[in-house]
C-alpha atoms as a PDB file:
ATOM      1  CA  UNK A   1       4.564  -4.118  -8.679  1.00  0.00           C
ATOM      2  CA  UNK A   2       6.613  -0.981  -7.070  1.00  0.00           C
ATOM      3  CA  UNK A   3       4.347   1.196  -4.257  1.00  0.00           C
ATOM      4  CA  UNK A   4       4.288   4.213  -4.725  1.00  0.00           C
ATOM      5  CA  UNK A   5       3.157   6.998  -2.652  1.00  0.00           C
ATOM      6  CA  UNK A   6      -0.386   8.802  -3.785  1.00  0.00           C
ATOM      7  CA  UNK A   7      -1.015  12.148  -2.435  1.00  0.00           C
ATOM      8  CA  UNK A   8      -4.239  12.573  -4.040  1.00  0.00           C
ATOM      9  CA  UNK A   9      -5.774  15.513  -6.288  1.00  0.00           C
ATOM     10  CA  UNK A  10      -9.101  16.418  -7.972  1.00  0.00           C
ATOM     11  CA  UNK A  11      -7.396  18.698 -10.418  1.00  0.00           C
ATOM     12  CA  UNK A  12      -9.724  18.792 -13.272  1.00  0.00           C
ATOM     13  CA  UNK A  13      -6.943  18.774 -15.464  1.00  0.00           C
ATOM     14  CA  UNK A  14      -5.557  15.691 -14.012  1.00  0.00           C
ATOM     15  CA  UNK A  15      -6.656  12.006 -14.265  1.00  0.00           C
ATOM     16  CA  UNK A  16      -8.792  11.177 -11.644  1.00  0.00           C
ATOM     17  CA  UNK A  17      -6.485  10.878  -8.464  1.00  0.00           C
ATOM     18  CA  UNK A  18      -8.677  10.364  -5.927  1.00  0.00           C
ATOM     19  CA  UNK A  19      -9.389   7.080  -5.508  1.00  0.00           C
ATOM     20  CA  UNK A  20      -6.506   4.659  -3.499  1.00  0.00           C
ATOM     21  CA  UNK A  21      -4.789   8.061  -2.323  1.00  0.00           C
ATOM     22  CA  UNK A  22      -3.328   9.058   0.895  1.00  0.00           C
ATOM     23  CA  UNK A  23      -6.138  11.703   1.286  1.00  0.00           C
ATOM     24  CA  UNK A  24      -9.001   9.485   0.197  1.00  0.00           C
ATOM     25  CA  UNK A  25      -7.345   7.054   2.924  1.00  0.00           C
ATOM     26  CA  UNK A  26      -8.154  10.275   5.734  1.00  0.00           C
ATOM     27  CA  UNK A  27     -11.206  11.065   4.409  1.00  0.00           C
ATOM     28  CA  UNK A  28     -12.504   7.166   5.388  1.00  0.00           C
ATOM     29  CA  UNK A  29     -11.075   7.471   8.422  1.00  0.00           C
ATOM     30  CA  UNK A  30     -12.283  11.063   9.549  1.00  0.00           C
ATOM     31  CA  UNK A  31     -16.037   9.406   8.250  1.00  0.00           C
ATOM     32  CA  UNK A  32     -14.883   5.984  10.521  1.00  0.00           C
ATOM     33  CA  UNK A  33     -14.208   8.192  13.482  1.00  0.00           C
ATOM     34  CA  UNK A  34     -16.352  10.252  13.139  1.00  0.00           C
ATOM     35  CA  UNK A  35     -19.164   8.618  15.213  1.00  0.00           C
ATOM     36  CA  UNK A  36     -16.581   7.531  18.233  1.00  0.00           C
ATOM     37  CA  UNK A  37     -15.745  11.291  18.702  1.00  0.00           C
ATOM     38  CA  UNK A  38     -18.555  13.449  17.721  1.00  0.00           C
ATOM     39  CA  UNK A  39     -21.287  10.863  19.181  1.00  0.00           C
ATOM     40  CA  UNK A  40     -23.626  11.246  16.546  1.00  0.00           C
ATOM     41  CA  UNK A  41     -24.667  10.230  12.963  1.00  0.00           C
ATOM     42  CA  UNK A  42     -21.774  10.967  10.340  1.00  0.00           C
ATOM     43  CA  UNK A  43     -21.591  14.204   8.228  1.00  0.00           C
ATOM     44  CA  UNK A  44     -22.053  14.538   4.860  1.00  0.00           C
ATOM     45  CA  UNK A  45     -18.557  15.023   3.158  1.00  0.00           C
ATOM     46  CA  UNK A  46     -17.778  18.129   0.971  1.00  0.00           C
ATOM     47  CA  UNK A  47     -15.537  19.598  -1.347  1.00  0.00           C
ATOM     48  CA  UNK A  48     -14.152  22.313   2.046  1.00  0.00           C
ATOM     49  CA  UNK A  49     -13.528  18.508   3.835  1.00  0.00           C
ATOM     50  CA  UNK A  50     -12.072  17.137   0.528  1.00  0.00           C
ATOM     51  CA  UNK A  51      -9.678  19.642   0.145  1.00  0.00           C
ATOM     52  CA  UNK A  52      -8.435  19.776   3.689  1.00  0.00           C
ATOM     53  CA  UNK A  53      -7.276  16.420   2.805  1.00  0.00           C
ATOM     54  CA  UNK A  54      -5.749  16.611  -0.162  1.00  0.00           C
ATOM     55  CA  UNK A  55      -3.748  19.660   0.968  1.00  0.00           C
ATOM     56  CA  UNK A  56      -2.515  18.095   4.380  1.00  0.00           C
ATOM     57  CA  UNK A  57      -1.195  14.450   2.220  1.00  0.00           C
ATOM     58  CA  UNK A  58       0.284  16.815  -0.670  1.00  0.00           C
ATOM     59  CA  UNK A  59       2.444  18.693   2.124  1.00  0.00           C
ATOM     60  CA  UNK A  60       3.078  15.345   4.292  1.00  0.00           C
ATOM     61  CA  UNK A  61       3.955  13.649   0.825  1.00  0.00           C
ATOM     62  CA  UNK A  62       6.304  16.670  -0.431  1.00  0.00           C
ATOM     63  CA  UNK A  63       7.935  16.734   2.801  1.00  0.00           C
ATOM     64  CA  UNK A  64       8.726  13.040   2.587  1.00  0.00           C
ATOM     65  CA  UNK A  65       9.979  13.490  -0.796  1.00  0.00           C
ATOM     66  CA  UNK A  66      12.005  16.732  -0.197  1.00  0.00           C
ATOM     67  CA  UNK A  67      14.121  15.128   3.128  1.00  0.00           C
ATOM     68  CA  UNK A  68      14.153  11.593   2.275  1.00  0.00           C
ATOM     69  CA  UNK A  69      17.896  11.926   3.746  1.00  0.00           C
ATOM     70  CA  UNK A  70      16.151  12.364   6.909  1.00  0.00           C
ATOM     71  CA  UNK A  71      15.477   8.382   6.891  1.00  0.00           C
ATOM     72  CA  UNK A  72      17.781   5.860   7.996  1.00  0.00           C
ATOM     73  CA  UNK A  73      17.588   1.850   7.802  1.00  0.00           C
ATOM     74  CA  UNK A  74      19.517  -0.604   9.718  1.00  0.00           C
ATOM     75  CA  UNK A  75      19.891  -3.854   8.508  1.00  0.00           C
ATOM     76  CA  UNK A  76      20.711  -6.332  10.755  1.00  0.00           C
ATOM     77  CA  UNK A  77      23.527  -9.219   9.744  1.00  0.00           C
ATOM     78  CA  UNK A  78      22.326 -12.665  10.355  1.00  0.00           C
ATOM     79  CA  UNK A  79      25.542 -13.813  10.518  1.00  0.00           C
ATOM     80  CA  UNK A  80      28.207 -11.221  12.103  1.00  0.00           C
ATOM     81  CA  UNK A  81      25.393  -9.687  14.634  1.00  0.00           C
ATOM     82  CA  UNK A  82      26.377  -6.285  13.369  1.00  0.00           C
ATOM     83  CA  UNK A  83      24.149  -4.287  11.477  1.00  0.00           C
ATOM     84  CA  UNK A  84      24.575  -1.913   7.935  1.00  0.00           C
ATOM     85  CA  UNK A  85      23.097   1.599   7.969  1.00  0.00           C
ATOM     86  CA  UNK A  86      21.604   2.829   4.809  1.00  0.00           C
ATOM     87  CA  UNK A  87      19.685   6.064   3.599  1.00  0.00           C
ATOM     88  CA  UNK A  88      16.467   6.310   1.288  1.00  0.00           C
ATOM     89  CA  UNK A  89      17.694   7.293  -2.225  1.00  0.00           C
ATOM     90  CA  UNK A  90      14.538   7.785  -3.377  1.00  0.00           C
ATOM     91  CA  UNK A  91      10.820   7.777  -2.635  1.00  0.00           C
ATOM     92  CA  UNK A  92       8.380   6.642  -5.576  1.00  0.00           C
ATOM     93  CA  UNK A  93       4.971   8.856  -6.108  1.00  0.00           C
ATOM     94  CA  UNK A  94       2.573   8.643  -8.422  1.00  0.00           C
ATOM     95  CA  UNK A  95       0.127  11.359  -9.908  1.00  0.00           C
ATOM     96  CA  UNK A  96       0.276  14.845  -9.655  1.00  0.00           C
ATOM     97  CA  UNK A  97       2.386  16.110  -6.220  1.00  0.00           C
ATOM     98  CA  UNK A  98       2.696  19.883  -6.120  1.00  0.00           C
ATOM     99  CA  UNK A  99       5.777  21.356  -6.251  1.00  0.00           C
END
């Protein structure tokens, strides 16, 4: 099974895309956080919260996808102790990423 990045959405014309997404994953964590920063009981989340979210891991993801050049890999030899420098030729999402 290929992983993919997931921005996440709740476009109501969309599938629900919520759920396993990169902004569902900040929204947990803001709520895990929440009480080791702020001191006190946790919030109720919202839609205003929600979106946040989802805008901030559609941009991070879109940037990703638009300079994927930007990333380099070395791969070390095992045998000559030299190593082999390639680029990212592509970076899977899935669901709806804005253009």
């Amino acid at each position: 099974m290929a992983h993919k990045l997931k921005a996440g959405t709740k476009n109501s014309t969309q599938p629900i895309q919520y759920s396993g997404s990169m902004a569902h994953a900040m929204e947990k964590a803001f709520m895990e956080e929440w009480e080791h920063i702020m001191g006190s009981g946790k919030p109720e989340m919202n839609d205003q919260v929600r979106l946040l979210f989802i805008a901030v891991a559609q941009g991070v993801i879109r940037h990703l996808v638009d300079n994927k050049r930007a990333f380099k890999i070395d791969i070390p030899s095992s045998t000559s102790g030299t190593s082999s420098e390639v680029s990212v030729k592509r970076i899977d999402t899935e669901g709806l990423l804005y253009p």
